[in-house]
C-alpha atoms as a PDB file:
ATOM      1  CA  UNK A   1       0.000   0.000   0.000  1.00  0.00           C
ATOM      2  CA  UNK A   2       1.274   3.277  -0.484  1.00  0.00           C
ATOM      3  CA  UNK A   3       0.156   6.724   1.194  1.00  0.00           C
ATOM      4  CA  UNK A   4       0.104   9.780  -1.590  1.00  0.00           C
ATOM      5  CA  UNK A   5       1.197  12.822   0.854  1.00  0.00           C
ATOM      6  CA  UNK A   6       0.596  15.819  -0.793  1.00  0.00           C
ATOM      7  CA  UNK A   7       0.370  19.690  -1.157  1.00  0.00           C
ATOM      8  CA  UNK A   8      -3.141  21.713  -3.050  1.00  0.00           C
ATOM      9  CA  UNK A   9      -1.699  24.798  -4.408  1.00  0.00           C
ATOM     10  CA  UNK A  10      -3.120  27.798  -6.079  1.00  0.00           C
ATOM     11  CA  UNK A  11      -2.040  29.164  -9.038  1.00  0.00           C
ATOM     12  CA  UNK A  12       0.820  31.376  -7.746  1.00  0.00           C
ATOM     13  CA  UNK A  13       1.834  27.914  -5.607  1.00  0.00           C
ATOM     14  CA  UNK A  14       0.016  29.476  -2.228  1.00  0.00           C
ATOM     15  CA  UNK A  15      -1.414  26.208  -0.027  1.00  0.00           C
ATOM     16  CA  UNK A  16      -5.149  26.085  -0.409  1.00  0.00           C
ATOM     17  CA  UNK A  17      -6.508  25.474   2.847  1.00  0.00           C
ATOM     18  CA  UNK A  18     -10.487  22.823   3.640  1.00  0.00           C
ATOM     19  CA  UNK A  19     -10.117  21.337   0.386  1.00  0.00           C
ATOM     20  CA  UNK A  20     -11.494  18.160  -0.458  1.00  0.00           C
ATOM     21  CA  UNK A  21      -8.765  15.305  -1.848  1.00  0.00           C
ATOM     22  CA  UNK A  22     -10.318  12.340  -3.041  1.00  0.00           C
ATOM     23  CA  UNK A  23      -9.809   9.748  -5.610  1.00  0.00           C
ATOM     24  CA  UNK A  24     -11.952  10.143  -8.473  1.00  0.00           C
ATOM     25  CA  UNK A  25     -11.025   6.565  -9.977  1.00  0.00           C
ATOM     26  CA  UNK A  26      -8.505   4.058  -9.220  1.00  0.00           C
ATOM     27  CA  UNK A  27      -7.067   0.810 -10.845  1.00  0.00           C
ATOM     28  CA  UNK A  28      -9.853  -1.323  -8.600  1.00  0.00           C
ATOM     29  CA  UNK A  29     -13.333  -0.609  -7.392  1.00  0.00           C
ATOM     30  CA  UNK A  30     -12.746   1.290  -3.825  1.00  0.00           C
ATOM     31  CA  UNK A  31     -15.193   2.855  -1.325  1.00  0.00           C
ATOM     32  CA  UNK A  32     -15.128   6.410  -0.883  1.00  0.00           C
ATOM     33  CA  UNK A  33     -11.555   7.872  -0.050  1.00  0.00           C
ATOM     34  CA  UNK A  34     -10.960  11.443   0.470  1.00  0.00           C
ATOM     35  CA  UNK A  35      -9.223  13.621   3.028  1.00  0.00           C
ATOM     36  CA  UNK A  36      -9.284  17.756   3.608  1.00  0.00           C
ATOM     37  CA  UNK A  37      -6.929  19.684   3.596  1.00  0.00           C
ATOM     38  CA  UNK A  38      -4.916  21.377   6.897  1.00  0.00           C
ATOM     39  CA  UNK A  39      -3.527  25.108   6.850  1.00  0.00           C
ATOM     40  CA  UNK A  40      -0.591  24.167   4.655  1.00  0.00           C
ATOM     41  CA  UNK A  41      -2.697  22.467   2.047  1.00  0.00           C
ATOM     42  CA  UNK A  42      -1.315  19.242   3.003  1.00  0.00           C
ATOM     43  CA  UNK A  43      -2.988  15.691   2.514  1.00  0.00           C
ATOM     44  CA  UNK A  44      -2.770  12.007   2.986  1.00  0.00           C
ATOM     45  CA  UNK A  45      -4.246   9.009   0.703  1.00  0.00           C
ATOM     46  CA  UNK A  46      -4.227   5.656   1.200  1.00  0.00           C
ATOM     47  CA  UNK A  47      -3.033   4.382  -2.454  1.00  0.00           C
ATOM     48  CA  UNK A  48      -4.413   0.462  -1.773  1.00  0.00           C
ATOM     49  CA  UNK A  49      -2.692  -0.724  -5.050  1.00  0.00           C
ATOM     50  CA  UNK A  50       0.058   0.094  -7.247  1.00  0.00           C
ATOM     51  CA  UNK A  51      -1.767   1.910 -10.652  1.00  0.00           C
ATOM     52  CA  UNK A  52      -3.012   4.929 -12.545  1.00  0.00           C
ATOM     53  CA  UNK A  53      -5.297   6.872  -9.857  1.00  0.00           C
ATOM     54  CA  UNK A  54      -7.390  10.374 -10.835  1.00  0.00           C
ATOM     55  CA  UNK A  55      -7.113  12.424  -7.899  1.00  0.00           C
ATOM     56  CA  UNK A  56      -9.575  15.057  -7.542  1.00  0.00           C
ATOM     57  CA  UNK A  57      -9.350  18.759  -5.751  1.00  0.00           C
ATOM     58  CA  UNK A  58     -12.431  20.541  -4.469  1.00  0.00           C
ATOM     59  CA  UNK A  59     -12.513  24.138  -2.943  1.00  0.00           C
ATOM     60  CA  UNK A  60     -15.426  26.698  -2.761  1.00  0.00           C
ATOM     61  CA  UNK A  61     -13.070  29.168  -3.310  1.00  0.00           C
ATOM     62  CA  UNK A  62     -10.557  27.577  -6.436  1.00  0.00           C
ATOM     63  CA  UNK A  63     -13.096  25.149  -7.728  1.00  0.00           C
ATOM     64  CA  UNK A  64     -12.753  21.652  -8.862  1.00  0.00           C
ATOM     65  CA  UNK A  65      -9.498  20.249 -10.990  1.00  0.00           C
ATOM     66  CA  UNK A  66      -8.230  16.726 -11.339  1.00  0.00           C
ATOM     67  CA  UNK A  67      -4.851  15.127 -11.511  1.00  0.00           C
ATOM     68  CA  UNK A  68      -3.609  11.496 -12.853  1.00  0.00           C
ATOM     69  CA  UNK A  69      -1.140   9.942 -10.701  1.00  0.00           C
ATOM     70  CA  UNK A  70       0.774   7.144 -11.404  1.00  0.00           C
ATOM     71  CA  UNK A  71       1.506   4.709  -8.296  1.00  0.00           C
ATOM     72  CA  UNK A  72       3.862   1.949  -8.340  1.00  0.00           C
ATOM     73  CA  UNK A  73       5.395  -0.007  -4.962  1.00  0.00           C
ATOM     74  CA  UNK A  74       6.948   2.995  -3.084  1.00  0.00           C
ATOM     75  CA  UNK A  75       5.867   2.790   0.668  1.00  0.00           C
ATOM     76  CA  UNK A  76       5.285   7.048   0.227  1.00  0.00           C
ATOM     77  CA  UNK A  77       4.682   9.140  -2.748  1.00  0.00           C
ATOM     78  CA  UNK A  78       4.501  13.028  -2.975  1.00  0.00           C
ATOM     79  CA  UNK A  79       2.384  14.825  -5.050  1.00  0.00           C
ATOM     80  CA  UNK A  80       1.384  18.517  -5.907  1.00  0.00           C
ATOM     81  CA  UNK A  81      -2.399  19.465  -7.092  1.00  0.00           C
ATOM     82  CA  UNK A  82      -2.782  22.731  -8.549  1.00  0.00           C
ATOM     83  CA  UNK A  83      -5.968  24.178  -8.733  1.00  0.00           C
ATOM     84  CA  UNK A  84      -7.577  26.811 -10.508  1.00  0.00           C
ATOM     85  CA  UNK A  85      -9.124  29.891 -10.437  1.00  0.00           C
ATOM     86  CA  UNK A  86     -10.203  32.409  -7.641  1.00  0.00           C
ATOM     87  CA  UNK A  87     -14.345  32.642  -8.268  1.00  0.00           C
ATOM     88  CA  UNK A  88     -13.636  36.233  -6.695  1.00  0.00           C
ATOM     89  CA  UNK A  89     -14.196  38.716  -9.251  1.00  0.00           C
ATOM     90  CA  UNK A  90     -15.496  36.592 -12.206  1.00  0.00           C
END
C-alpha cells in the first residue's frame, strides 16, 4: 500500500486550505476515499494498489481540478495538485 502525501496549491503555488482530496477513480473498485486539507494544504491518501489513480481537488473558493497519478510499490509518494481559479471577481 502506499500513502500519496501531498500539497493543493493555487495558481501562484500558495497552499489552499479545507479542500477536499479524493480519488476520483482508481485501478480497482474502492469505497469512498478522500481527506481535507490542513492550513498548509497538506494531505494524505491511502493508495491500496500500485496503478493509474485520478485524484480530484475541491474548494469553494478555487473550484474543482483533477490530476492522474501514477503509483507503483513505493511505501510514500509526494504529489502537488494545482488548482484553478479564484471565483472572486469573475
Amino acid at each position: 500500500m502506499t500513502v500519496l502525501h501531498g500539497r493543493v496549491v493555487d495558481r501562484k503555488g500558495e497552499p489552499v486550505n479545507a479542500a477536499v482530496v479524493y480519488i476520483a477513480s482508481a485501478p480497482v473498485s474502492l469505497p469512498d476515499i478522500g481527506a481535507l486539507t490542513d492550513e498548509d494544504g497538506r494531505f494524505s491518501i491511502f493508495a491500496p494498489v500500485p496503478g493509474l489513480y485520478t485524484l480530484g481537488a475541491r474548494s469553494e473558493r478555487w473550484g474543482v481540478t483533477q490530476a492522474e497519478i501514477a503509483v507503483g510499490e513505493e511505501a510514500d509518494l509526494q504529489v502537488t495538485i494545482q488548482i484553478g481559479l479564484s471565483k472572486e471577481g469573475l
